[in-house]
N, C-alpha and C. Protein backbone atom coordinates (compact mmCIF):
# COMPACT_ATOMS: atom_id res chain seq x y z
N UNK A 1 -16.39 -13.62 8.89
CA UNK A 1 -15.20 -13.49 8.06
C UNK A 1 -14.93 -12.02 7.74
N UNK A 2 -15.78 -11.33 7.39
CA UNK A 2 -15.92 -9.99 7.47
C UNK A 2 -15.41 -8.91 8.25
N UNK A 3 -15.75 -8.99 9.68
CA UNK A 3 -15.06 -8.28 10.50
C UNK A 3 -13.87 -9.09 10.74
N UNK A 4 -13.50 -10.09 10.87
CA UNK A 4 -12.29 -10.84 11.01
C UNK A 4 -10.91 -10.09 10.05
N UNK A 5 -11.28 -9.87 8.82
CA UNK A 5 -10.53 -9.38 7.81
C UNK A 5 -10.28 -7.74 7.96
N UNK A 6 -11.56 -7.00 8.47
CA UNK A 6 -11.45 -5.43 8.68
C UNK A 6 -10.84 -5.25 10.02
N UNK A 7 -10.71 -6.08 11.37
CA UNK A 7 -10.36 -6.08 11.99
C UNK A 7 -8.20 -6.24 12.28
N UNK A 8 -8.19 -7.21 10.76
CA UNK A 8 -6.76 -7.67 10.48
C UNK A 8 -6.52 -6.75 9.66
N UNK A 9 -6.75 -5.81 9.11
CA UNK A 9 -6.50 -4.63 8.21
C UNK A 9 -6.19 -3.55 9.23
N UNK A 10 -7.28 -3.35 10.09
CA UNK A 10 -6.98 -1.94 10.65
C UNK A 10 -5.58 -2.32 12.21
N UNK A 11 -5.27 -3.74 11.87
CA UNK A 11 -3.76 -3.85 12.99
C UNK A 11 -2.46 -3.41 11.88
N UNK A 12 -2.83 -3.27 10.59
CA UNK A 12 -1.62 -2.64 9.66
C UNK A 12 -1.88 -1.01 9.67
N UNK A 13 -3.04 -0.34 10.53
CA UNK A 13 -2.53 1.07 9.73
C UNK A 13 -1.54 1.60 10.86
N UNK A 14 -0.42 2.46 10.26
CA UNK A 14 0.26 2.96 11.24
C UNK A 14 1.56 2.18 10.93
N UNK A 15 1.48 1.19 10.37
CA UNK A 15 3.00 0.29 10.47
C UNK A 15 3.43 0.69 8.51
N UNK A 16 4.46 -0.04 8.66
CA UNK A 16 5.40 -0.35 7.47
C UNK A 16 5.03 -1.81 7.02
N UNK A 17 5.16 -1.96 5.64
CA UNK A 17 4.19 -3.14 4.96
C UNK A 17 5.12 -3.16 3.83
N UNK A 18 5.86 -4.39 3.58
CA UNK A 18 6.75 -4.60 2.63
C UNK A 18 5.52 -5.21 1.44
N UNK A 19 5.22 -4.49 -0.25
CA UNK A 19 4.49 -4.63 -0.97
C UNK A 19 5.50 -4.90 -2.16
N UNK A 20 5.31 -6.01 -2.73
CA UNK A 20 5.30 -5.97 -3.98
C UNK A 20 4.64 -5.33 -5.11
N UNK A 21 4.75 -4.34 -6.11
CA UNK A 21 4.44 -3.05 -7.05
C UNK A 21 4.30 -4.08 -7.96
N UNK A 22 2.54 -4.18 -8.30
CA UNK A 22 2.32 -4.69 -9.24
C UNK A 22 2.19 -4.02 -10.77
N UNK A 23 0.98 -2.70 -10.97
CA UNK A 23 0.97 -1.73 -11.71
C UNK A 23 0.53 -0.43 -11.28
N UNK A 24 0.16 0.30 -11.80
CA UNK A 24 -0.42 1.34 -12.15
C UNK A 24 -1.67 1.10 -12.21
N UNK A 25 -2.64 2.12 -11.64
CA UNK A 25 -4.34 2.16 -11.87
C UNK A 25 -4.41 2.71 -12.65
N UNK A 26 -5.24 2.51 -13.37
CA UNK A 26 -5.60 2.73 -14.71
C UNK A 26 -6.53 4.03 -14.28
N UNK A 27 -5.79 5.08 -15.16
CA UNK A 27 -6.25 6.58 -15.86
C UNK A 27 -6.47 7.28 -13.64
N UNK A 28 -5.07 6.78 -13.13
CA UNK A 28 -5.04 7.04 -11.76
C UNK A 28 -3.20 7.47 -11.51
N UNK A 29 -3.41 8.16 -10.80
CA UNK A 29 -1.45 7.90 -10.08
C UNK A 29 -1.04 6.84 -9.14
N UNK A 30 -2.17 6.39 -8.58
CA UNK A 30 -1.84 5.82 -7.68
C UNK A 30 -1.14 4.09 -8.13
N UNK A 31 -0.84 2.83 -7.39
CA UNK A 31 -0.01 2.38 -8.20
C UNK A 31 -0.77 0.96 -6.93
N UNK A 32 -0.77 -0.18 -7.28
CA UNK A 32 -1.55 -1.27 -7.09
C UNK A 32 -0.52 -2.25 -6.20
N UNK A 33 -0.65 -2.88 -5.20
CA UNK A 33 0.36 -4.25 -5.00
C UNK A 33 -0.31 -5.31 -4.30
N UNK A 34 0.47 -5.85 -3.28
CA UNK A 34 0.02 -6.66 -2.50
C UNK A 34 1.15 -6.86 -1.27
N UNK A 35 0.29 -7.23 -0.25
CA UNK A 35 1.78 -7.55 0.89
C UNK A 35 2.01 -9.45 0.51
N UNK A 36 2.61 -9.52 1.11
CA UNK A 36 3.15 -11.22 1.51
C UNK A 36 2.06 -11.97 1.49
N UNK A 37 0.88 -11.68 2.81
CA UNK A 37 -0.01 -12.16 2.95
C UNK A 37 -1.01 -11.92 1.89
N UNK A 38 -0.84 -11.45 1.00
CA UNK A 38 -2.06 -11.46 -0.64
C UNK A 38 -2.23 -10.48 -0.25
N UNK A 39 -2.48 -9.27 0.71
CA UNK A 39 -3.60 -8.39 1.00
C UNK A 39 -3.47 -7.02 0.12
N UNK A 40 -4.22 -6.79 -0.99
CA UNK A 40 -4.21 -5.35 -2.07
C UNK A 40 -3.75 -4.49 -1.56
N UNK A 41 -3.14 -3.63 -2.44
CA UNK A 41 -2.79 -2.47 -1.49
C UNK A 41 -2.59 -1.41 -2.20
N UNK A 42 -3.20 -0.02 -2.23
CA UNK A 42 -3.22 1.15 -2.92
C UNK A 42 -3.04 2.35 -2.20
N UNK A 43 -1.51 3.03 -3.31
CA UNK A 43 -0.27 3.62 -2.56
C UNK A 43 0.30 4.71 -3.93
N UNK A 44 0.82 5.67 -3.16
CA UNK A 44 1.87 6.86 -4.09
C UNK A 44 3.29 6.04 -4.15
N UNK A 45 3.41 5.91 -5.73
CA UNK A 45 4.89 5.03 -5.83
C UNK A 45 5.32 5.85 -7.18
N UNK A 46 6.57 5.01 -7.67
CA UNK A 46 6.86 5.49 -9.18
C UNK A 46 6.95 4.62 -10.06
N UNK A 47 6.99 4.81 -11.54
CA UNK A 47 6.63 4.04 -12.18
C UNK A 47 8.25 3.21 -11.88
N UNK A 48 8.66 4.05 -11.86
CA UNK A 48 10.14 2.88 -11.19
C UNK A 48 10.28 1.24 -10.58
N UNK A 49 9.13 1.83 -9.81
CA UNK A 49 8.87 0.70 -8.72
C UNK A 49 8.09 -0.50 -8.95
N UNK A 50 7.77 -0.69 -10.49
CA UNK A 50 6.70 -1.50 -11.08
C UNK A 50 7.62 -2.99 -10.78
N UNK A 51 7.44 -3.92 -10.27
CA UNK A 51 7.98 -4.98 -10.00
C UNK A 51 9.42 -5.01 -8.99
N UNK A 52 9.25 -4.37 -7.81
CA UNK A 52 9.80 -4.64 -6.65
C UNK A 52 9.01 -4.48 -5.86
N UNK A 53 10.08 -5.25 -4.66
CA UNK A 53 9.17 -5.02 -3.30
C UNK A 53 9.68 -3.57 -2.65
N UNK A 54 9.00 -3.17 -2.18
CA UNK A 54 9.17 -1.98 -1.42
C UNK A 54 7.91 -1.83 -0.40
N UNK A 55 9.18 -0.44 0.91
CA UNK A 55 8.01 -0.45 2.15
C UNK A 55 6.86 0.83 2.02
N UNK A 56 5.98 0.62 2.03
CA UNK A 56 5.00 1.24 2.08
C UNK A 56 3.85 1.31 3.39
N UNK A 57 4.02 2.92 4.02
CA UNK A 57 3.33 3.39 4.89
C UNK A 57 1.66 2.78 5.15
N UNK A 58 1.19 2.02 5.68
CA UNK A 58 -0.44 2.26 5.87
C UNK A 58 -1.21 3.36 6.66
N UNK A 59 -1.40 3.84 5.92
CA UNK A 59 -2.27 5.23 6.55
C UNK A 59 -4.47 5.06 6.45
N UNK A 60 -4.61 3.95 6.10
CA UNK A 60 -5.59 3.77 5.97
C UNK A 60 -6.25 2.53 5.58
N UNK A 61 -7.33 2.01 5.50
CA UNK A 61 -7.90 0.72 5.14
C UNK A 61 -9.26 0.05 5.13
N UNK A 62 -9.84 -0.38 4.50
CA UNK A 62 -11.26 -0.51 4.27
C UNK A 62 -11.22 -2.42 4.59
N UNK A 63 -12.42 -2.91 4.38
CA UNK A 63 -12.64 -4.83 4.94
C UNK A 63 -11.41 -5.21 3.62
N UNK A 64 -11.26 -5.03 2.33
CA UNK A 64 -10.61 -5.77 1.62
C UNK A 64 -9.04 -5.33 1.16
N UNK A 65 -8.75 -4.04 1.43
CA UNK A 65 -7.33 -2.93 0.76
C UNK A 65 -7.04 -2.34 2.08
N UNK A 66 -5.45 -2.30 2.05
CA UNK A 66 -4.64 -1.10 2.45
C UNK A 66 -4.44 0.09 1.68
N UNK A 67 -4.00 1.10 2.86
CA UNK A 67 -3.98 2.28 1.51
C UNK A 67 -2.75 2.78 2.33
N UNK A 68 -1.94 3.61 1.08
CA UNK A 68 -0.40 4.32 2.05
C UNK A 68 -0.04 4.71 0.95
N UNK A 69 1.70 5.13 1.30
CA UNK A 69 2.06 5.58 0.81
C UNK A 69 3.95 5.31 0.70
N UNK A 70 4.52 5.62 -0.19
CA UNK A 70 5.80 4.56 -0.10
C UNK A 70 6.85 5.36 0.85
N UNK A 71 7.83 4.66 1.53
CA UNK A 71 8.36 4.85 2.79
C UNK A 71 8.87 6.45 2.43
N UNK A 72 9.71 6.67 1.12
CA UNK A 72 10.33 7.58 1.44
C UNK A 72 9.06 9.11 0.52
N UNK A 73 8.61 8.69 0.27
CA UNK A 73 7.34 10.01 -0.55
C UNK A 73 7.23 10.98 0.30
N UNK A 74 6.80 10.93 1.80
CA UNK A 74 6.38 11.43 2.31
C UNK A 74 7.39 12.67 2.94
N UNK A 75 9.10 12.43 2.94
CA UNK A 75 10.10 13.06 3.25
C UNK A 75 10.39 13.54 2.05
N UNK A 76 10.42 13.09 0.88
CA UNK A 76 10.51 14.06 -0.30
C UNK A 76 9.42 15.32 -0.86
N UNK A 77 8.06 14.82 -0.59
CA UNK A 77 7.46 15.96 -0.26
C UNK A 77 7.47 16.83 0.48
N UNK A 78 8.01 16.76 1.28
CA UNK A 78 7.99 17.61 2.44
C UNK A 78 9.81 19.15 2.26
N UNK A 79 10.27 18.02 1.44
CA UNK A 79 11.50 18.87 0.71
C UNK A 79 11.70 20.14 -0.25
């Protein structure tokens, strides 16, 4: 079950992942959700974004979390 799950994680990095914005990590910036399929997911968002869905980058991922970043962050930093 193990590699089954790290194996289905690492076919999301690289893509776009529609997440529902659950909260904020606590005494963190970073900001908590989940995709469709339940799967956690920890990402640069705004507090804006606390209860929508939005797309968020996977740039990374461990057996149980995605990690990214939200679609447009990465073009506003870069501004």
């Amino acid at each position: 079950m193990r590699k089954f799950k790290e194996k289905k994680n690492k076919e999301n990095v690289g893509k776009f992942k529609e997440v529902l914005v659950e909260n904020r990590l606590k005494n963190q910036s970073k900001f908590f959700g989940r995709t469709f399929e339940l799967t956690p997911v920890v990402f640069d968002a705004d507090e804006c974004d606390i209860g929508k869905i939005i797309d968020v980058k996977i740039k990374d991922c461990n057996q149980n979390s995605l990690f990214g970043f939200k679609r447009n962050s990465e073009k506003e930093a870069a501004a």
